[in-house]
C-alpha atoms as a PDB file:
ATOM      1  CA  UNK A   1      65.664 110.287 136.663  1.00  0.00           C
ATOM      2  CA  UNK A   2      68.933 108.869 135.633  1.00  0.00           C
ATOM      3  CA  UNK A   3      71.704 107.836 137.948  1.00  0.00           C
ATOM      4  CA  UNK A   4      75.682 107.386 137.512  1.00  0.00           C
ATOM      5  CA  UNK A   5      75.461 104.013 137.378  1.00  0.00           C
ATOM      6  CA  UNK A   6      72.678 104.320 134.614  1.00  0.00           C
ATOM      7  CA  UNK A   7      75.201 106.949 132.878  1.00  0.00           C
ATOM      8  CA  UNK A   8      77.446 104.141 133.255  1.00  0.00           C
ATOM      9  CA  UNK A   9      75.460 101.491 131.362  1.00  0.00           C
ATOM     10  CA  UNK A  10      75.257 103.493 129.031  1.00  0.00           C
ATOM     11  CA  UNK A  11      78.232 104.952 127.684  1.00  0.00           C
ATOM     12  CA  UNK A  12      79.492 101.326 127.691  1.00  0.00           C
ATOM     13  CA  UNK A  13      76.854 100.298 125.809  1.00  0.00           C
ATOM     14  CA  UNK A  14      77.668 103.385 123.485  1.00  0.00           C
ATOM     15  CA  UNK A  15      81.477 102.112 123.219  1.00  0.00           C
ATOM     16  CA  UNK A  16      80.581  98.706 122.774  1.00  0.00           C
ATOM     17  CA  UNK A  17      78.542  99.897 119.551  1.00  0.00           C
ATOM     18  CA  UNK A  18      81.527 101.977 118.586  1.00  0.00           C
ATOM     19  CA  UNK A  19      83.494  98.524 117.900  1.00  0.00           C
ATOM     20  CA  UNK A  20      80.639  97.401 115.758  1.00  0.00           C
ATOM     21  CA  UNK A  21      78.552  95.141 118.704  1.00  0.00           C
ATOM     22  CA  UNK A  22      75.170  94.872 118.453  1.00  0.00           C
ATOM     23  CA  UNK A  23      73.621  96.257 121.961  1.00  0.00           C
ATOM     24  CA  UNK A  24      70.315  96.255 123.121  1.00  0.00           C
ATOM     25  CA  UNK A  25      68.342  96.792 126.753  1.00  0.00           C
ATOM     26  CA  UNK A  26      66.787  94.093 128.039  1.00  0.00           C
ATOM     27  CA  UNK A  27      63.658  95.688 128.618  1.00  0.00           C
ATOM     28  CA  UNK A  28      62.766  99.492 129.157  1.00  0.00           C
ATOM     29  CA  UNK A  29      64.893 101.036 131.613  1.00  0.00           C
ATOM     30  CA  UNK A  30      66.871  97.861 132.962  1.00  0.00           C
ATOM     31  CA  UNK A  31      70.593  98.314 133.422  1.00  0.00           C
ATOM     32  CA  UNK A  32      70.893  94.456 131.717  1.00  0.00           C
ATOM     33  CA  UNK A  33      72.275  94.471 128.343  1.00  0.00           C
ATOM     34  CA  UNK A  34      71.359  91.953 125.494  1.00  0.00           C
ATOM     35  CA  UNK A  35      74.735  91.911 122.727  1.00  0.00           C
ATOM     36  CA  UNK A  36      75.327  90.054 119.829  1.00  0.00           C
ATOM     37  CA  UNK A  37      79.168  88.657 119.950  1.00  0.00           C
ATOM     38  CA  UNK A  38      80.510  87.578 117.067  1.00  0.00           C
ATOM     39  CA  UNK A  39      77.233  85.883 116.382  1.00  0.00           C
ATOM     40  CA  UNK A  40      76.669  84.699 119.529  1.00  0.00           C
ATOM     41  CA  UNK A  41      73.706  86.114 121.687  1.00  0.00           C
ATOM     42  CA  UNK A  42      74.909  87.420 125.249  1.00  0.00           C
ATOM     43  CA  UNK A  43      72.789  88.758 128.347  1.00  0.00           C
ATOM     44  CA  UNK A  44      74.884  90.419 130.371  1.00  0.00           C
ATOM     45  CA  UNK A  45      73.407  91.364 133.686  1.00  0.00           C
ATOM     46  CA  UNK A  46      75.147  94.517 135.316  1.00  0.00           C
ATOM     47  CA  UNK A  47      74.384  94.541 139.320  1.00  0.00           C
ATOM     48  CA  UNK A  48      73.501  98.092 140.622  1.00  0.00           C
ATOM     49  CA  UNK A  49      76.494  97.697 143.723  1.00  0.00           C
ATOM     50  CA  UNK A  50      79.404  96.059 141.258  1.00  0.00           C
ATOM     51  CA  UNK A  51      79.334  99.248 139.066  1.00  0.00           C
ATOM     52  CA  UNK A  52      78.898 101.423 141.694  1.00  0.00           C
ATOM     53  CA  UNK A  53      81.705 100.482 143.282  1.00  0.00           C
ATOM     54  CA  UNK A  54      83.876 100.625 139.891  1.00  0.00           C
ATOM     55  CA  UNK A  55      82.516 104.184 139.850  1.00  0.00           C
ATOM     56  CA  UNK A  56      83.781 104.722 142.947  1.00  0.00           C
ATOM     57  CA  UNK A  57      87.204 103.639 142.679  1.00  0.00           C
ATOM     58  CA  UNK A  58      87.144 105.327 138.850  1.00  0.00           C
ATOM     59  CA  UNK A  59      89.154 108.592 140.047  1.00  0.00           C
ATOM     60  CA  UNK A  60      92.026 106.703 141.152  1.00  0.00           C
ATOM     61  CA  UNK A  61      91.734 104.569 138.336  1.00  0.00           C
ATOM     62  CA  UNK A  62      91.544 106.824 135.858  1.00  0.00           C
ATOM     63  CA  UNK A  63      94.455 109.038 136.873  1.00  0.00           C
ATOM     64  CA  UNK A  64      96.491 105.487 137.130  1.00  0.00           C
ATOM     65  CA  UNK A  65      95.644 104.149 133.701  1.00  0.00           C
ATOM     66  CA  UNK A  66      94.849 107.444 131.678  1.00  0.00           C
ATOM     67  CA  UNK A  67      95.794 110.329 133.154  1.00  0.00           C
ATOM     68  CA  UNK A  68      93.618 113.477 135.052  1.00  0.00           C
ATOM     69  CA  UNK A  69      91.844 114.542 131.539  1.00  0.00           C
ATOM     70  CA  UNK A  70      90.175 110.884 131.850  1.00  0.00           C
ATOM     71  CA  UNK A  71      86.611 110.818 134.240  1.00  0.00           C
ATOM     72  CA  UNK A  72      85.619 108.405 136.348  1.00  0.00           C
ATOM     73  CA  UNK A  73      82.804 107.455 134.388  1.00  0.00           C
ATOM     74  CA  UNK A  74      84.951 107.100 131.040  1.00  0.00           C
ATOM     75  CA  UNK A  75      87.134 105.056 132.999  1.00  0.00           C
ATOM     76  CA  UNK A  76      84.412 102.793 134.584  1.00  0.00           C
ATOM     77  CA  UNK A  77      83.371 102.495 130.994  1.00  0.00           C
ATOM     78  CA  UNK A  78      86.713 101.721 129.237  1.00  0.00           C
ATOM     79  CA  UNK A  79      87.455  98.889 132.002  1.00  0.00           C
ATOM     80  CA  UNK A  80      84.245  97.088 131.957  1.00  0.00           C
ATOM     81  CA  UNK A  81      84.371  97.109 127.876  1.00  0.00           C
ATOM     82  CA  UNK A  82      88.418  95.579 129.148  1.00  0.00           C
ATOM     83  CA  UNK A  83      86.689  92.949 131.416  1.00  0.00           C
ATOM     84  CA  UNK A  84      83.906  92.147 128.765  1.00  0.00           C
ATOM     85  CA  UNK A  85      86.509  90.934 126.523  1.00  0.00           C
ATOM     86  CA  UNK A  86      89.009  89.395 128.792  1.00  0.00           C
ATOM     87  CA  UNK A  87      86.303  87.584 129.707  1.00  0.00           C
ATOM     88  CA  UNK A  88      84.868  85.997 126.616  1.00  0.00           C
ATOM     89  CA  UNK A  89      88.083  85.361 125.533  1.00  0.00           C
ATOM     90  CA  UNK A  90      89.206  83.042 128.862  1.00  0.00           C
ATOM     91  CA  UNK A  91      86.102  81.328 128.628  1.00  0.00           C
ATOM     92  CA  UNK A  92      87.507  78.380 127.258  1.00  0.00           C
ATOM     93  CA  UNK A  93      83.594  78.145 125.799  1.00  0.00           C
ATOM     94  CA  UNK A  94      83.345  77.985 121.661  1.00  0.00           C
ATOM     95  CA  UNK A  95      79.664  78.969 122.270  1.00  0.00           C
ATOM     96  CA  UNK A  96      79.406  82.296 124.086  1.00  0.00           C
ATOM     97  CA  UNK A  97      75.439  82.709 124.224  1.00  0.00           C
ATOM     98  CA  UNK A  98      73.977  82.461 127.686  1.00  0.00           C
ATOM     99  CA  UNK A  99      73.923  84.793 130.295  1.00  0.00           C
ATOM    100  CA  UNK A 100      77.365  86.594 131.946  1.00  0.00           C
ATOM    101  CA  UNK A 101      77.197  88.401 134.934  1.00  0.00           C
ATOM    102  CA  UNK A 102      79.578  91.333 135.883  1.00  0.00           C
ATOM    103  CA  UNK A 103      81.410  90.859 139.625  1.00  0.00           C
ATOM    104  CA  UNK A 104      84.390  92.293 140.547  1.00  0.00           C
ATOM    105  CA  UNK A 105      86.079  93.337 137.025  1.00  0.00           C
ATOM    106  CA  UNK A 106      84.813  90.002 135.701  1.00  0.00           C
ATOM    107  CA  UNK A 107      81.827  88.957 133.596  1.00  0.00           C
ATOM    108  CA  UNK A 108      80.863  85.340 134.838  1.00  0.00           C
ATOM    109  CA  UNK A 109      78.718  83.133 133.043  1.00  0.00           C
ATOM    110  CA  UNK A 110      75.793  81.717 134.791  1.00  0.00           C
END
């Protein structure tokens, strides 16, 4: 049985494809993501309580940045897929590959 935070994983997985990313589970069923970056391989681990409280706040967010036709799921979605690439591109890192962990609207690298 799915849950909204496995919904979650998933659509930005689907929108991450949409731009052409490569995206891949780590391993049946796990919320973890492997991606391929501009040729650079990326694990990004997505914590169960960090999306769930993106979820969470996604109403208000979504009315805020997109308007009442927008879900809180889309919106969770369109802001982590925001934060993925705000991230990688303040790295200050040339090499991206490793492992980047998502806290608090922010992928960290570990």
């Amino acid at each position: 049985m799915t849950t909204a935070v496995d919904d979650l994983v998933s659509l930005f997985a689907a929108k991450l494809r949409m731009d052409g990313t490569w995206v891949s589970p780590v391993a049946q069923g796990s919320r973890n993501v492997h991606v391929e970056y501009h040729g650079d391989h990326l694990t990004l681990v997505l914590p169960e309580g960090d999306l769930s409280t993106l979820l969470a706040e996604g109403d208000e967010l979504a009315r805020d940045l997109w308007g009442p036709s927008v879900s809180a799921q889309e919106a969770a979605a369109r802001l982590m897929t925001v934060h993925l690439q705000e991230s990688l591109d303040s790295s200050g890192h040339e090499d991206l590959s490793g492992t980047w962990t998502y806290r608090s609207g922010f992928f960290f690298r570990s």
